[in-house]
C-alpha atoms as a PDB file:
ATOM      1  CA  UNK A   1       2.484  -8.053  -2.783  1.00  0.00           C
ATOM      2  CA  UNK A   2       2.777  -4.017  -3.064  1.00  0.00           C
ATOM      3  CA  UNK A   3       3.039  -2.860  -6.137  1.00  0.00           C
ATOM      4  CA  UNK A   4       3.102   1.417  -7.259  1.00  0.00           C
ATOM      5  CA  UNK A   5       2.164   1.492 -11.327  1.00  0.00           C
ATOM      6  CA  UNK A   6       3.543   4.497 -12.702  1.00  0.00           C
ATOM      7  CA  UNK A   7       2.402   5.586 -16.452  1.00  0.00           C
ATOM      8  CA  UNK A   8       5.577   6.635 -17.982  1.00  0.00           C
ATOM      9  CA  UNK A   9       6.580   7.964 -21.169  1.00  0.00           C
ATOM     10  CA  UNK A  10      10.396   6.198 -20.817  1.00  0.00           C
ATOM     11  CA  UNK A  11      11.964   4.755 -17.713  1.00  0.00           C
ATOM     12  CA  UNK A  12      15.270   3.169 -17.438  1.00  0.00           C
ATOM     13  CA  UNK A  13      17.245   1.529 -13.920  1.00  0.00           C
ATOM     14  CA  UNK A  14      21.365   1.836 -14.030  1.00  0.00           C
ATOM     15  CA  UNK A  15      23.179  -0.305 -11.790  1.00  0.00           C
ATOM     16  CA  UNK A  16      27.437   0.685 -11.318  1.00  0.00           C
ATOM     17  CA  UNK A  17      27.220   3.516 -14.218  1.00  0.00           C
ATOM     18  CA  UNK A  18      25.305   0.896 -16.528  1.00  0.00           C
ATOM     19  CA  UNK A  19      22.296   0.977 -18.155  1.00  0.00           C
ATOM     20  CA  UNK A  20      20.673  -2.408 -17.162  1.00  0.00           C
ATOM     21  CA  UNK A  21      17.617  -1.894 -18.248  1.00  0.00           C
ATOM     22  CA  UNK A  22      15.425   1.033 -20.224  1.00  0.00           C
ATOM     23  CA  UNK A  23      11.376   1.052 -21.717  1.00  0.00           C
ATOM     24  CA  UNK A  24       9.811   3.224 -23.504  1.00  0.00           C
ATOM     25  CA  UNK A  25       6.089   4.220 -22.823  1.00  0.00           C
ATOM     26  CA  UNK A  26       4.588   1.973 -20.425  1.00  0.00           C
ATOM     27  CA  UNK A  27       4.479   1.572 -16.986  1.00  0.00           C
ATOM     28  CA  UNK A  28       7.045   1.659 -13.958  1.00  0.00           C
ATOM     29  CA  UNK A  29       6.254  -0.957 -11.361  1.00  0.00           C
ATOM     30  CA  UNK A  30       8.139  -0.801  -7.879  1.00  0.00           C
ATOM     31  CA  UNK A  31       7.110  -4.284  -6.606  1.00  0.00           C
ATOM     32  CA  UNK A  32       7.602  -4.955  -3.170  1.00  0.00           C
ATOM     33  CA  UNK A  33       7.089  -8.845  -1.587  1.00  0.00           C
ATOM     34  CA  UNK A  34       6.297 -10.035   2.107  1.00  0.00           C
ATOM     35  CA  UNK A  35       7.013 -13.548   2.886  1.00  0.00           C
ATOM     36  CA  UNK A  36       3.106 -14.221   3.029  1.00  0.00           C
ATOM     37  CA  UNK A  37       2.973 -13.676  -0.720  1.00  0.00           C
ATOM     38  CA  UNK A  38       1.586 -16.677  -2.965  1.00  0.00           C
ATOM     39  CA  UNK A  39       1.138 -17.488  -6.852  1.00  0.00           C
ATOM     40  CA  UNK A  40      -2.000 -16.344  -6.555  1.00  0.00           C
ATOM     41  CA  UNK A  41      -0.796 -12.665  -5.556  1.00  0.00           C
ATOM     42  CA  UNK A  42       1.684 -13.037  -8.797  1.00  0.00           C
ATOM     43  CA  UNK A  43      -1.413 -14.218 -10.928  1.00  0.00           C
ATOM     44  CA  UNK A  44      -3.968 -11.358  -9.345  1.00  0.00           C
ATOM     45  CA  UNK A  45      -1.394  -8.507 -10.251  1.00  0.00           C
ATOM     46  CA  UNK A  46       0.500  -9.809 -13.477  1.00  0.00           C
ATOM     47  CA  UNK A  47      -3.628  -9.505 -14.720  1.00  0.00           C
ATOM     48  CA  UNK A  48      -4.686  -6.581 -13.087  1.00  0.00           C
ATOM     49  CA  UNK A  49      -1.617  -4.529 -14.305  1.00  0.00           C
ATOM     50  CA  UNK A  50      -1.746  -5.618 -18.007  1.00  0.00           C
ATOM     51  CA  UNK A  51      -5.433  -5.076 -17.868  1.00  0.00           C
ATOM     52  CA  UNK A  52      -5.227  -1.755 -16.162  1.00  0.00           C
ATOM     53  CA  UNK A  53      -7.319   0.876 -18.564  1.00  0.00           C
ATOM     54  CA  UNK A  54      -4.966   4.650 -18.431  1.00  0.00           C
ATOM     55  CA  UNK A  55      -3.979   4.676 -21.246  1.00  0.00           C
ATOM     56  CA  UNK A  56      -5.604   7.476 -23.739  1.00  0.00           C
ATOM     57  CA  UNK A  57      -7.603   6.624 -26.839  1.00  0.00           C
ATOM     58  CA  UNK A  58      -8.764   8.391 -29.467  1.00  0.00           C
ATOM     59  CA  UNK A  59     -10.645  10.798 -27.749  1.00  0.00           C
ATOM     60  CA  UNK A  60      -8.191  11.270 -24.973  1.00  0.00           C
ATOM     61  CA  UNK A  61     -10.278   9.272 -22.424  1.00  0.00           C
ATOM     62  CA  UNK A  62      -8.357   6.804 -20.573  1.00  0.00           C
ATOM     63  CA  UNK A  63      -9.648   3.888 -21.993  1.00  0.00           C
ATOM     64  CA  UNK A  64      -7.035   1.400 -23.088  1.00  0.00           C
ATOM     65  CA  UNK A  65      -4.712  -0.980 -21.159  1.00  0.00           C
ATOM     66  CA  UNK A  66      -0.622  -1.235 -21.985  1.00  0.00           C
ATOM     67  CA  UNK A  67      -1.725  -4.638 -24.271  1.00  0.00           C
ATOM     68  CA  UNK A  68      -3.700  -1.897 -26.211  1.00  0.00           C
ATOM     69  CA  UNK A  69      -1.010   0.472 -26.549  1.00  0.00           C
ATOM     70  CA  UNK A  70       1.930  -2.067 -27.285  1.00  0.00           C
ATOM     71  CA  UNK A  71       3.621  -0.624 -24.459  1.00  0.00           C
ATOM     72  CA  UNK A  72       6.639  -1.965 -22.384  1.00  0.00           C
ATOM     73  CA  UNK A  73       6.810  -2.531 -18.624  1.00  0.00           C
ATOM     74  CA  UNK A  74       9.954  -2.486 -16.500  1.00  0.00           C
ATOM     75  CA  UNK A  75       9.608  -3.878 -13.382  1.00  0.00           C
ATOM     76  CA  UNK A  76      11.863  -2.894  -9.928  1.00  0.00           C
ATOM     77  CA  UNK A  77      12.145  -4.769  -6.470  1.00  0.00           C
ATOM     78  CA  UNK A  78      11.168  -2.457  -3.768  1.00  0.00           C
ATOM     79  CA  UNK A  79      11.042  -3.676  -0.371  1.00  0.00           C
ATOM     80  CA  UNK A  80      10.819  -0.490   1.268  1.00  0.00           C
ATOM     81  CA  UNK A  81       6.748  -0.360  -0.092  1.00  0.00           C
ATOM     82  CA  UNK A  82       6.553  -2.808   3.202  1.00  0.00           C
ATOM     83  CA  UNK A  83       8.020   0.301   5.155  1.00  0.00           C
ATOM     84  CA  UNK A  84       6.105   0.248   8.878  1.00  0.00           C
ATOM     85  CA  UNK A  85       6.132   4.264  10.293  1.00  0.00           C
ATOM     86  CA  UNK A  86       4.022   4.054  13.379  1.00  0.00           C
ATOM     87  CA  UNK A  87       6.858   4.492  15.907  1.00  0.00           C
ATOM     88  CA  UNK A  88       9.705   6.931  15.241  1.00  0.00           C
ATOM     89  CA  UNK A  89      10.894   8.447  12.270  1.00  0.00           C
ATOM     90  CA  UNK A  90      13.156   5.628  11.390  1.00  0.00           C
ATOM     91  CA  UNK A  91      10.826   2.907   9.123  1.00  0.00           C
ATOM     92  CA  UNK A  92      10.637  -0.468   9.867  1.00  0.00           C
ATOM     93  CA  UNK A  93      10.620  -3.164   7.185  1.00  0.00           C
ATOM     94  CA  UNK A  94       9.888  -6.281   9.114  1.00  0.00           C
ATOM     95  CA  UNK A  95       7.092  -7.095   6.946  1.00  0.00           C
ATOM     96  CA  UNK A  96       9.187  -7.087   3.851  1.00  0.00           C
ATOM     97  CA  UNK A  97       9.753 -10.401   3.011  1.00  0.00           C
ATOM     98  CA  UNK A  98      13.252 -12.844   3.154  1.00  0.00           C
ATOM     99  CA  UNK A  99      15.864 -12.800   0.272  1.00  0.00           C
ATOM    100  CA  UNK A 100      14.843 -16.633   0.226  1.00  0.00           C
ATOM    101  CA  UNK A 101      11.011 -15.814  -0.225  1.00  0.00           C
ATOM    102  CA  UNK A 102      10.944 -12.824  -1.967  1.00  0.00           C
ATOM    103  CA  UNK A 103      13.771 -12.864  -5.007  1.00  0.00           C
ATOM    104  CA  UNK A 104      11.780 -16.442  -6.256  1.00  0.00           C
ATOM    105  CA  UNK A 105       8.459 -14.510  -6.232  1.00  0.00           C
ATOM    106  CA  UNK A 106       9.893 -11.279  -8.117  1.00  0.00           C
ATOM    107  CA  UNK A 107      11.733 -13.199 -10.196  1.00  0.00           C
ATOM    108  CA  UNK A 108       8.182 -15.660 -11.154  1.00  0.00           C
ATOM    109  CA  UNK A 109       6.383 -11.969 -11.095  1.00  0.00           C
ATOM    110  CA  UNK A 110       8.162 -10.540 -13.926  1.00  0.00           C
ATOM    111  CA  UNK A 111       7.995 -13.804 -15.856  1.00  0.00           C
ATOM    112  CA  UNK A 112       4.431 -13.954 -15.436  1.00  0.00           C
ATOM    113  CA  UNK A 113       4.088 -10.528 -16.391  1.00  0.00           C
ATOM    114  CA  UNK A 114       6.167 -10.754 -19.210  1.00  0.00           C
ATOM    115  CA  UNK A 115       3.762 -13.741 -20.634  1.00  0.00           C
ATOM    116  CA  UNK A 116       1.046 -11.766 -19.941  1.00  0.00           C
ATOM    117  CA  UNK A 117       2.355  -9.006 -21.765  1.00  0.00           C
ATOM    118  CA  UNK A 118       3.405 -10.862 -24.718  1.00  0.00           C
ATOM    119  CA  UNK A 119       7.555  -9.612 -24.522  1.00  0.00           C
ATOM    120  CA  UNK A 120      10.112  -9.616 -22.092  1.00  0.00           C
ATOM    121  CA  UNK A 121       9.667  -6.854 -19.195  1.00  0.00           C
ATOM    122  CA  UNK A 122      12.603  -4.755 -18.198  1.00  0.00           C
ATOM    123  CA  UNK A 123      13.879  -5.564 -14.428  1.00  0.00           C
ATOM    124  CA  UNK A 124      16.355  -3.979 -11.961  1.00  0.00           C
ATOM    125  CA  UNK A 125      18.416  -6.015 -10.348  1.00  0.00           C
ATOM    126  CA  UNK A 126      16.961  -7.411  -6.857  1.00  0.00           C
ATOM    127  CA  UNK A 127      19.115  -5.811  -3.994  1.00  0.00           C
ATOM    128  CA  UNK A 128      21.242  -3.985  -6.532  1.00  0.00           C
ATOM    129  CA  UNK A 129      21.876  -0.037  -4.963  1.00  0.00           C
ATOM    130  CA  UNK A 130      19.713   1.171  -8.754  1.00  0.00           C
ATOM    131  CA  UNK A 131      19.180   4.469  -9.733  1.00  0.00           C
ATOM    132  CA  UNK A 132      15.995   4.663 -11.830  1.00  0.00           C
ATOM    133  CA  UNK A 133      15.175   7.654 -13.942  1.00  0.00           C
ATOM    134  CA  UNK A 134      11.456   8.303 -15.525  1.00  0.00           C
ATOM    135  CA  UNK A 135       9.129  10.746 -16.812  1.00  0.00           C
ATOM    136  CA  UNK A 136       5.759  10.044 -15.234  1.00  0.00           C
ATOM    137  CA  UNK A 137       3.031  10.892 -17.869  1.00  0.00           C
ATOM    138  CA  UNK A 138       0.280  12.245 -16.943  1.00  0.00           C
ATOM    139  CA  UNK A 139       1.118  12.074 -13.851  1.00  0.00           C
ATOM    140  CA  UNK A 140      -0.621   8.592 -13.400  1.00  0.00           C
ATOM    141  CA  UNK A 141       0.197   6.505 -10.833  1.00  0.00           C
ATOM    142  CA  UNK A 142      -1.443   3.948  -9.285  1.00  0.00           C
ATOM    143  CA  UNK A 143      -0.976   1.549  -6.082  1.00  0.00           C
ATOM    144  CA  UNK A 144      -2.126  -1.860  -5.381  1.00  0.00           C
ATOM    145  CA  UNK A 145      -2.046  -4.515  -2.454  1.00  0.00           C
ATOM    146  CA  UNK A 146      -2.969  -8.272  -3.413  1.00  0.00           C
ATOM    147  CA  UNK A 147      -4.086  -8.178  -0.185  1.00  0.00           C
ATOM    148  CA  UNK A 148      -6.698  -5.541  -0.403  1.00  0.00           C
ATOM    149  CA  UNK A 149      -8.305  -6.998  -3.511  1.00  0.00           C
ATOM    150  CA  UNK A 150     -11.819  -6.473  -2.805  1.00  0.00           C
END
């Protein structure tokens, strides 16, 4: 799993003119799945992101993790993080993973996150055309690979 954490003051994803989802501060995660992906990627990430430490505290040192803060996460599918741009200009996303693979594992992602988190997350709407709208804070953004752990 591919996953681009964005520290956000609000974020929201509108699908057809409608708000589907919106947060407050928190984080932005694009999530992106390959058909390699396992529970244990899910379990890695859901802990690494509600553990992550960039969040201010008191002395404006980024010290404290979104469980700190009380923040909110929404969470959105992207398969084109599994974009491949070696040959051409066009990108090639053979590496993203099948409808039949990947919606299960989003859809046991946010869950997981959500109990990690302690609320619900806000999600997209997998293969929806979504137009998300956020104001990055900071900027802070971070990207991780469940493959790359080490």
């Amino acid at each position: 799993m591919r996953a681009v954490i964005q520290r956000v003051s609000h974020a929201s994803v509108t699908i057809d003119g409608k708000v589907k989802s919106k947060i407050g501060n928190g984080f932005l995660v694009l999530v992106g799945c390959e058909n390699a992906d396992t529970d244990e990627d899910i379990t890695w990430l859901s802990k690494k992101i509600t553990g992550l430490r960039v969040f201010d505290d008191e002395n404006g040192v980024m010290n404290k993790s979104i469980m700190d803060i009380g923040g909110d996460i929404l969470v959105v599918s992207q398969f084109t993080l599994w974009a491949s741009y070696k040959k051409g200009n066009r990108p090639s996303y053979l590496r993203a993973g099948s409808h039949e693979i990947t919606v299960p594992l989003y859809e046991k992602f946010c869950k997981e996150l959500s109990n990690n988190l302690g609320k619900e997350v806000g999600t997209g709407e997998f293969g929806a055309d979504m137009k998300v709208e956020l104001l990055n804070d900071g900027p802070v953004t971070i990207c991780m690979d469940t493959k790359n752990k080490e």
